[in-house]
N, C-alpha and C. Protein backbone atom coordinates (compact mmCIF):
# COMPACT_ATOMS: atom_id res chain seq x y z
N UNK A 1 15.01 -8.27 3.76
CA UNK A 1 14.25 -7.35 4.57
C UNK A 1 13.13 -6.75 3.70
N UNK A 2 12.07 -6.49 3.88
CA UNK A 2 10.95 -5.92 3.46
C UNK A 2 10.53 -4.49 3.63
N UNK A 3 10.35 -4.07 3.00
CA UNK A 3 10.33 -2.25 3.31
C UNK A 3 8.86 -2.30 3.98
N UNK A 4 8.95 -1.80 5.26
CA UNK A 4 7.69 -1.75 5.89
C UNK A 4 7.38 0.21 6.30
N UNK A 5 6.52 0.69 6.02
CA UNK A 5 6.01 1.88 5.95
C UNK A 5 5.85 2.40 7.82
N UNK A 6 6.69 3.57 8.38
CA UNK A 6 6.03 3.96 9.69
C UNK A 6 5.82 5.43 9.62
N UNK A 7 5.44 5.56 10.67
CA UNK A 7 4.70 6.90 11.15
C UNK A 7 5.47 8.36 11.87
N UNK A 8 6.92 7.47 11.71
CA UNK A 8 7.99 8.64 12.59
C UNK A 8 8.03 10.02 11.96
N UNK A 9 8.04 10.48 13.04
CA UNK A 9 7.97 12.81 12.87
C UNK A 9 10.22 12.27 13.00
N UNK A 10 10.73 13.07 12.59
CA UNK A 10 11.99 13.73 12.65
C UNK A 10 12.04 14.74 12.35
N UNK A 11 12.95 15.62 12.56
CA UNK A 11 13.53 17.27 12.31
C UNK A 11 13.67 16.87 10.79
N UNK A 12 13.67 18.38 9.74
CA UNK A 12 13.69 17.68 8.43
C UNK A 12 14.04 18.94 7.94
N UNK A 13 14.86 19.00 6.60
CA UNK A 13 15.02 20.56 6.20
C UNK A 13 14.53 20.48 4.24
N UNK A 14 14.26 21.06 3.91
CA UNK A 14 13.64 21.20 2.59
C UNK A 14 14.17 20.78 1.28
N UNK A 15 14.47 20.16 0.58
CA UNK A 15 14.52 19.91 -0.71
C UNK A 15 13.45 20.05 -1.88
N UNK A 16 14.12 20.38 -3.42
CA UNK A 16 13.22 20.34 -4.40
C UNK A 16 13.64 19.08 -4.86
N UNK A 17 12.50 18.04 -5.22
CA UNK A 17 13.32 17.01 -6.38
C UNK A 17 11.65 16.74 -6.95
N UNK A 18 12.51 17.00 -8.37
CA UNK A 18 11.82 16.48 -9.41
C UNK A 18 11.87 14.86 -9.77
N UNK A 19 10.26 14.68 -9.79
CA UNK A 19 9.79 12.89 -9.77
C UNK A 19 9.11 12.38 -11.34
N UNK A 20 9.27 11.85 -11.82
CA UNK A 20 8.57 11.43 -12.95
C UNK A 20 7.09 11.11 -12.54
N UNK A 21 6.23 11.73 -13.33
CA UNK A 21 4.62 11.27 -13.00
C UNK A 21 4.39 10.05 -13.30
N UNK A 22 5.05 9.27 -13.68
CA UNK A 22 4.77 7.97 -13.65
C UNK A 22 5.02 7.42 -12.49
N UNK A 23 6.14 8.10 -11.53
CA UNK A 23 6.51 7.20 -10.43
C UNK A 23 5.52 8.15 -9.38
N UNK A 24 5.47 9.40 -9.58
CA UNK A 24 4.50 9.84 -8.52
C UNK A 24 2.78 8.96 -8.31
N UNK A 25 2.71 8.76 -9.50
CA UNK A 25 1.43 8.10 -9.38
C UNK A 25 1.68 6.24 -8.58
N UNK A 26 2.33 5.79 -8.57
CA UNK A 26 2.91 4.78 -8.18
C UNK A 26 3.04 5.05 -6.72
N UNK A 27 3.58 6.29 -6.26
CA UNK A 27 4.57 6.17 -4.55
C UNK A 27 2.46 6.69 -4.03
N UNK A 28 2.09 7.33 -4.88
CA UNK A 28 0.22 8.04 -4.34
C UNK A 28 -0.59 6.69 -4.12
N UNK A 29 -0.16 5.92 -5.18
CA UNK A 29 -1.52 4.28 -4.90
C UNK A 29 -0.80 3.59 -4.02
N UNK A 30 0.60 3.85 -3.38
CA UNK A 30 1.20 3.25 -2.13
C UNK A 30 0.54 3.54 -0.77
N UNK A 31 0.94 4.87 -1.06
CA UNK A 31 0.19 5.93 -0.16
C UNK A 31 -1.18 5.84 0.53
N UNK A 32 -2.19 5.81 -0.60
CA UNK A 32 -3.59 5.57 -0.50
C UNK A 32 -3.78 4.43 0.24
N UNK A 33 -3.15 2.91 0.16
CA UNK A 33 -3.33 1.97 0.64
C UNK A 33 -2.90 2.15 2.27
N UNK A 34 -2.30 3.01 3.04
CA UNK A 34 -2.02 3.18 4.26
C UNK A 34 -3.27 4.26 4.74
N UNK A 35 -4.28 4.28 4.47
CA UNK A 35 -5.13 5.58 4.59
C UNK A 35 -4.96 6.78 5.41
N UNK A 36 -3.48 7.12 4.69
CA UNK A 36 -3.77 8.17 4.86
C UNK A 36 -2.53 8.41 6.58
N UNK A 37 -1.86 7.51 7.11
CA UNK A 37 -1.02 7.40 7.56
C UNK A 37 0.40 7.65 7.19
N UNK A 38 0.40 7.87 6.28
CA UNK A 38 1.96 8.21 5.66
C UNK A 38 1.79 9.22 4.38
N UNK A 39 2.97 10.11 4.84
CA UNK A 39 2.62 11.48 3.57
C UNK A 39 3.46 11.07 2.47
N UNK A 40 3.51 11.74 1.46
CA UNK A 40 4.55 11.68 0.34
C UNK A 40 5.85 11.80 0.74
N UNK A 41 6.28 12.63 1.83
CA UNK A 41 7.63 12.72 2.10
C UNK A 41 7.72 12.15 3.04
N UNK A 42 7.18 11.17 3.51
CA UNK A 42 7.54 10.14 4.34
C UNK A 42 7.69 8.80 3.68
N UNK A 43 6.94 8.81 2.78
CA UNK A 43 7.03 7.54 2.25
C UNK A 43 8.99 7.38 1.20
N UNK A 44 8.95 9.10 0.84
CA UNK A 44 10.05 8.85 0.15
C UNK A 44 11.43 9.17 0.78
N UNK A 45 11.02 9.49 2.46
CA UNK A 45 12.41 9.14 3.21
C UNK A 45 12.55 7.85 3.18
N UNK A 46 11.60 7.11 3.56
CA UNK A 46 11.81 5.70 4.09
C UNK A 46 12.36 4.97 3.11
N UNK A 47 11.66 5.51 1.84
CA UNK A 47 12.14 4.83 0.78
C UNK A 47 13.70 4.69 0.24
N UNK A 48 14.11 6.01 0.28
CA UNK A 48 15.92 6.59 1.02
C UNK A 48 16.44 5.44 1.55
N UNK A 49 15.74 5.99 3.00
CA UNK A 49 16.95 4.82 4.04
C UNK A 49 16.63 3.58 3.80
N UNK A 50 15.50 2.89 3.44
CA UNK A 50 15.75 1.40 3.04
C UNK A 50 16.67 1.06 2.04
N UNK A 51 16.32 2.09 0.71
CA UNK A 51 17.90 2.43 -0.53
C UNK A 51 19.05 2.04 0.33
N UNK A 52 19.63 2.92 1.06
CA UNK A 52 20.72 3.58 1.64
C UNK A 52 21.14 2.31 2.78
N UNK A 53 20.56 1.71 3.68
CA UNK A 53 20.59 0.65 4.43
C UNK A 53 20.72 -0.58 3.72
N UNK A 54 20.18 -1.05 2.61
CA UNK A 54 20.53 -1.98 1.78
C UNK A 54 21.17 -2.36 0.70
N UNK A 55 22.08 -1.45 0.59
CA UNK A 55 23.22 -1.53 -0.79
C UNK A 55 24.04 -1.84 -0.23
N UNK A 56 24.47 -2.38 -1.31
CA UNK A 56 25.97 -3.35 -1.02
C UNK A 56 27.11 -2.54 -0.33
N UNK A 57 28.09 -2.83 -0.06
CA UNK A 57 29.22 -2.01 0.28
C UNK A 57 29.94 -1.38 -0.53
N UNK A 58 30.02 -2.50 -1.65
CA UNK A 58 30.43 -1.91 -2.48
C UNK A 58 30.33 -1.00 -3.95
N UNK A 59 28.76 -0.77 -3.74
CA UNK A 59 27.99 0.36 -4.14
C UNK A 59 28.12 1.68 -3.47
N UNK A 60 28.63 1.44 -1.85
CA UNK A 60 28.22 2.99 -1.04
C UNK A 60 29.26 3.49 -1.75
């Protein structure tokens, strides 16, 4: 399966997480390439549930 980027609003409640600037700059030139259609915390839910949807079983 291919991680494909969408546009979905959901209910959402707040977290802090600290990102390495190396990877922030990485998930931003992702970002940029959707102009501007997908925020930072969308890109890094999706990024979640594709994680979370594609591990083994016997990883969960």
């Amino acid at each position: 399966m291919v991680f494909q980027l969408k546009h979905d609003k959901i209910d959402t409640e707040n977290k802090s997480v600290r990102f390495p600037v190396d990877l922030i700059d990485r998930i931003e030139n992702a970002i940029a390439q959707t102009n501007g259609q997908v925020s930072f915390s969308g890109f890094v839910i999706q990024a979640c549930e594709y994680a979370l949807d594609n591990m083994h079983e016997s990883d969960k």
